[in-house]
C-alpha atoms as a PDB file:
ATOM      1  CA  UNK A   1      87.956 110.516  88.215  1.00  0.00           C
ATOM      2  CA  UNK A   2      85.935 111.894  91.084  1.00  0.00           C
ATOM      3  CA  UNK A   3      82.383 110.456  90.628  1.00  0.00           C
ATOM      4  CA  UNK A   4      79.674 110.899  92.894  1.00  0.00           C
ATOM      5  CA  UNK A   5      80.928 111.014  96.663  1.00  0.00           C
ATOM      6  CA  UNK A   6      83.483 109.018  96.529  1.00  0.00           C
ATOM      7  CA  UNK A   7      86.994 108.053  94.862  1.00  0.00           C
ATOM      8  CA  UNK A   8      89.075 105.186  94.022  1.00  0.00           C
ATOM      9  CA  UNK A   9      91.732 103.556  97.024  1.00  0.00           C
ATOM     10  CA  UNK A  10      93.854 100.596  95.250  1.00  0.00           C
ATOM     11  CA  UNK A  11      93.145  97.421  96.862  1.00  0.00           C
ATOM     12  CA  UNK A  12      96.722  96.695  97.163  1.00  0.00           C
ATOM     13  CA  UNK A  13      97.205  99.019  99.868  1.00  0.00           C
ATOM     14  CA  UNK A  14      95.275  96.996 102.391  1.00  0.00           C
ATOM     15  CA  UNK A  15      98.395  94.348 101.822  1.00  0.00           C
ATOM     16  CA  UNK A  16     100.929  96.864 103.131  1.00  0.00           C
ATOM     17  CA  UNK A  17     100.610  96.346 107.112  1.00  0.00           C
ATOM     18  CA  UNK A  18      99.812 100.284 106.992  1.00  0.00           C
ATOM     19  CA  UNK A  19      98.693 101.550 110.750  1.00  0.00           C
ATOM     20  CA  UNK A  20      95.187 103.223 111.146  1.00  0.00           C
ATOM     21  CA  UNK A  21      96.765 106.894 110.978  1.00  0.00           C
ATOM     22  CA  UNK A  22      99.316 106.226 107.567  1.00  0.00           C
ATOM     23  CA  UNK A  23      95.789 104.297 106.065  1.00  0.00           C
ATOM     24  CA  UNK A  24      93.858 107.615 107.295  1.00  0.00           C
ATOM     25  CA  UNK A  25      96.409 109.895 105.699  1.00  0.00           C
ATOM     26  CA  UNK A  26      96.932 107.977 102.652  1.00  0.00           C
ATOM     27  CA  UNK A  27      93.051 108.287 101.913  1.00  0.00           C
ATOM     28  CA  UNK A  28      92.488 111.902 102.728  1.00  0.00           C
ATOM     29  CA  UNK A  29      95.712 112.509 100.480  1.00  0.00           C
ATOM     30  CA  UNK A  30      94.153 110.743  97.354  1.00  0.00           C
ATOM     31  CA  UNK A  31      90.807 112.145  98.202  1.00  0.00           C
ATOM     32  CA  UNK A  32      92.697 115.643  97.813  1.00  0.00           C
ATOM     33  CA  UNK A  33      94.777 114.227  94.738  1.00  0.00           C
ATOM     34  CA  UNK A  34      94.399 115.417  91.077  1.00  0.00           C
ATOM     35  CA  UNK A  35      93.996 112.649  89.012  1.00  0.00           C
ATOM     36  CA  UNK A  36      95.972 114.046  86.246  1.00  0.00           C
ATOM     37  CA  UNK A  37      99.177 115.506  87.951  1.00  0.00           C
ATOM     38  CA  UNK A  38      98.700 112.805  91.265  1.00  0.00           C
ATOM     39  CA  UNK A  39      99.441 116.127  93.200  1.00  0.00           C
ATOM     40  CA  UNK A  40      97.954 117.828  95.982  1.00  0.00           C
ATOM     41  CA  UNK A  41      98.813 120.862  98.253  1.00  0.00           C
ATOM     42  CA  UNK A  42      96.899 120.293 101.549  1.00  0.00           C
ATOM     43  CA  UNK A  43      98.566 121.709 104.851  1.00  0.00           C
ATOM     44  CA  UNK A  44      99.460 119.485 107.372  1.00  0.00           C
ATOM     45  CA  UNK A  45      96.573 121.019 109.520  1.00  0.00           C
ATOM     46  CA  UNK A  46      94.115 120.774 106.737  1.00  0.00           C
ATOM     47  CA  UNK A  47      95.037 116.950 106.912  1.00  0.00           C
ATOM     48  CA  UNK A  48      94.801 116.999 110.701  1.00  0.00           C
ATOM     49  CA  UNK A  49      91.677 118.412 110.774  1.00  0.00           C
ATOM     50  CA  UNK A  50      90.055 116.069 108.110  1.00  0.00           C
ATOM     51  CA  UNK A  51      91.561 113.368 109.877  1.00  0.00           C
ATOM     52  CA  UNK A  52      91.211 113.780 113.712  1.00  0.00           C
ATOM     53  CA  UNK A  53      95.045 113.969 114.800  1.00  0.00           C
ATOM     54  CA  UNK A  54      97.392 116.921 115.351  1.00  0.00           C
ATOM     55  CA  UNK A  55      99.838 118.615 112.769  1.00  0.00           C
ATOM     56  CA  UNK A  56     102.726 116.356 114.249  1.00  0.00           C
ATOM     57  CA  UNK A  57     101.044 113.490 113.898  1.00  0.00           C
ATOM     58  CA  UNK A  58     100.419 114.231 110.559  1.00  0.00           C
ATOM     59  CA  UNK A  59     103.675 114.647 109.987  1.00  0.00           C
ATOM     60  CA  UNK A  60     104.867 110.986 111.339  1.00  0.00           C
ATOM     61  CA  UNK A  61     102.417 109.667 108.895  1.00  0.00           C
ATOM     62  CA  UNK A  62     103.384 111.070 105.909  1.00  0.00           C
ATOM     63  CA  UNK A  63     107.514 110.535 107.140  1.00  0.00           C
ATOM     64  CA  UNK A  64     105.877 106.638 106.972  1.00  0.00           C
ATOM     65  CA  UNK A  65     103.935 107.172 104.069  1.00  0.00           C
ATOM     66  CA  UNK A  66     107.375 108.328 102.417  1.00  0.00           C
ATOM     67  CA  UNK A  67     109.556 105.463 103.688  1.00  0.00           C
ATOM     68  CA  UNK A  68     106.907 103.008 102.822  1.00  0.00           C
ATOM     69  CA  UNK A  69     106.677 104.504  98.873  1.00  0.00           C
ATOM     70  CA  UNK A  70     103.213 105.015  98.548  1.00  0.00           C
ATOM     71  CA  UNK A  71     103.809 109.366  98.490  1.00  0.00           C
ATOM     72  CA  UNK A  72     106.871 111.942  98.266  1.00  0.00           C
ATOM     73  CA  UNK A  73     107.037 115.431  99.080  1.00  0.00           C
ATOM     74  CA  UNK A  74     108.551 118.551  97.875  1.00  0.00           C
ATOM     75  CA  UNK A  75     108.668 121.630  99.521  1.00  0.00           C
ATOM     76  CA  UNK A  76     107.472 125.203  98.168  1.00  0.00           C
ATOM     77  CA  UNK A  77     108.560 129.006  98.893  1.00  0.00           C
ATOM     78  CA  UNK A  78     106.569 131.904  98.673  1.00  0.00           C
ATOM     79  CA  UNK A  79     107.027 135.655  99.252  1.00  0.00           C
ATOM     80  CA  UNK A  80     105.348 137.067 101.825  1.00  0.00           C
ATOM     81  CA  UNK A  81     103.689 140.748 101.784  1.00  0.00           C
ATOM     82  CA  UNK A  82     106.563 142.083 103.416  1.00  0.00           C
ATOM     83  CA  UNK A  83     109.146 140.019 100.830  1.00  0.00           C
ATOM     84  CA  UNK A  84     109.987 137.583 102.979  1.00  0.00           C
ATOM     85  CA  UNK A  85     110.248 134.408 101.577  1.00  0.00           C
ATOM     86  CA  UNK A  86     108.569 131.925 103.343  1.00  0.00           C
ATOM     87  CA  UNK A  87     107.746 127.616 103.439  1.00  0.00           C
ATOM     88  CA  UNK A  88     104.334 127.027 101.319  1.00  0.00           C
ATOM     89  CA  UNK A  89     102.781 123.656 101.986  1.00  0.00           C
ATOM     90  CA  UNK A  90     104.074 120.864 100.483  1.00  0.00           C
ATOM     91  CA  UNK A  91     103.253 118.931  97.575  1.00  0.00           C
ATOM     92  CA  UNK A  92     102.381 115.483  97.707  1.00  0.00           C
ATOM     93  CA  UNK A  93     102.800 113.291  94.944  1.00  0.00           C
ATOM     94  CA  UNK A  94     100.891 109.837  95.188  1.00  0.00           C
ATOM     95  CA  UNK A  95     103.140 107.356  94.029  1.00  0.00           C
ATOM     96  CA  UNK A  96     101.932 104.336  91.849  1.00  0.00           C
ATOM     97  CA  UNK A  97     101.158 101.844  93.936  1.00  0.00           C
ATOM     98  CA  UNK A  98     102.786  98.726  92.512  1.00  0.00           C
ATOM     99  CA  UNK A  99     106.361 100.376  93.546  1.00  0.00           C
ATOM    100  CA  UNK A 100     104.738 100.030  97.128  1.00  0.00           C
ATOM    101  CA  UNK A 101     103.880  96.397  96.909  1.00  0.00           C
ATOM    102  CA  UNK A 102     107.522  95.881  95.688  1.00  0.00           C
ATOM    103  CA  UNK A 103     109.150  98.130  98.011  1.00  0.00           C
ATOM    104  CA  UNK A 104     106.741  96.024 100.770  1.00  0.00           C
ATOM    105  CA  UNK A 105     107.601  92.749  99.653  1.00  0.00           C
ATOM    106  CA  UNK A 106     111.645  93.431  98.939  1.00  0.00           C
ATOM    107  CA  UNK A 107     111.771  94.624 102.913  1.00  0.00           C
ATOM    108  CA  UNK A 108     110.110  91.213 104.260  1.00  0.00           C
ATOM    109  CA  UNK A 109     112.762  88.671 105.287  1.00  0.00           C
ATOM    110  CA  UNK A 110     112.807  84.965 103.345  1.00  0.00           C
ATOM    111  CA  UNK A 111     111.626  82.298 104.095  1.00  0.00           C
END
């Protein structure tokens, strides 16, 4: 739960070699997250702009926050005023994060 000014960021993802921008996005997307559902709905430029980088970068972090399984998104529709049915931002659904760490730790070569 949201308590205070802050909210919770799993250790674990500090063990995922994550760059500065997927870390950045990753935390502005669980700041934004219901805790119930583990769903949000922020735009790509609402995430840019909390963040300090441009829509497309955005967008190349979350593709690597997707690979990486640590988020997935799904696309939504909407009509317009005119009827036109147009792309709504996407949900984001934060993954658990123990999939990650396996996902991580699968993809490292053996020793």
């Amino acid at each position: 739960d949201k308590t205070g000014n802050y909210f919770p960021l799993p250790n674990a993802i500090f063990s995922l070699e994550l760059s500065t921008g997927e870390l950045a996005v990753y935390a502005y997307l669980m700041y934004c997250e219901d805790r119930k559902s583990h769903q949000c709905r922020p735009s790509y430029k609402t995430i840019g702009e909390a963040v300090g980088m441009s829509r497309n970068t955005v967008q190349k972090y979350v593709r690597g926050l997707e690979y990486k399984a640590l988020i997935i998104t799904e696309p939504t529709k909407y009509e317009s005023e005119s009827r036109q049915v147009r792309n709504g931002n996407l949900i984001f659904t934060i993954l658990p994060i123990q999939g990650a760490v396996n996902h991580y730790n699968e993809s490292q070569p053996r020793r």
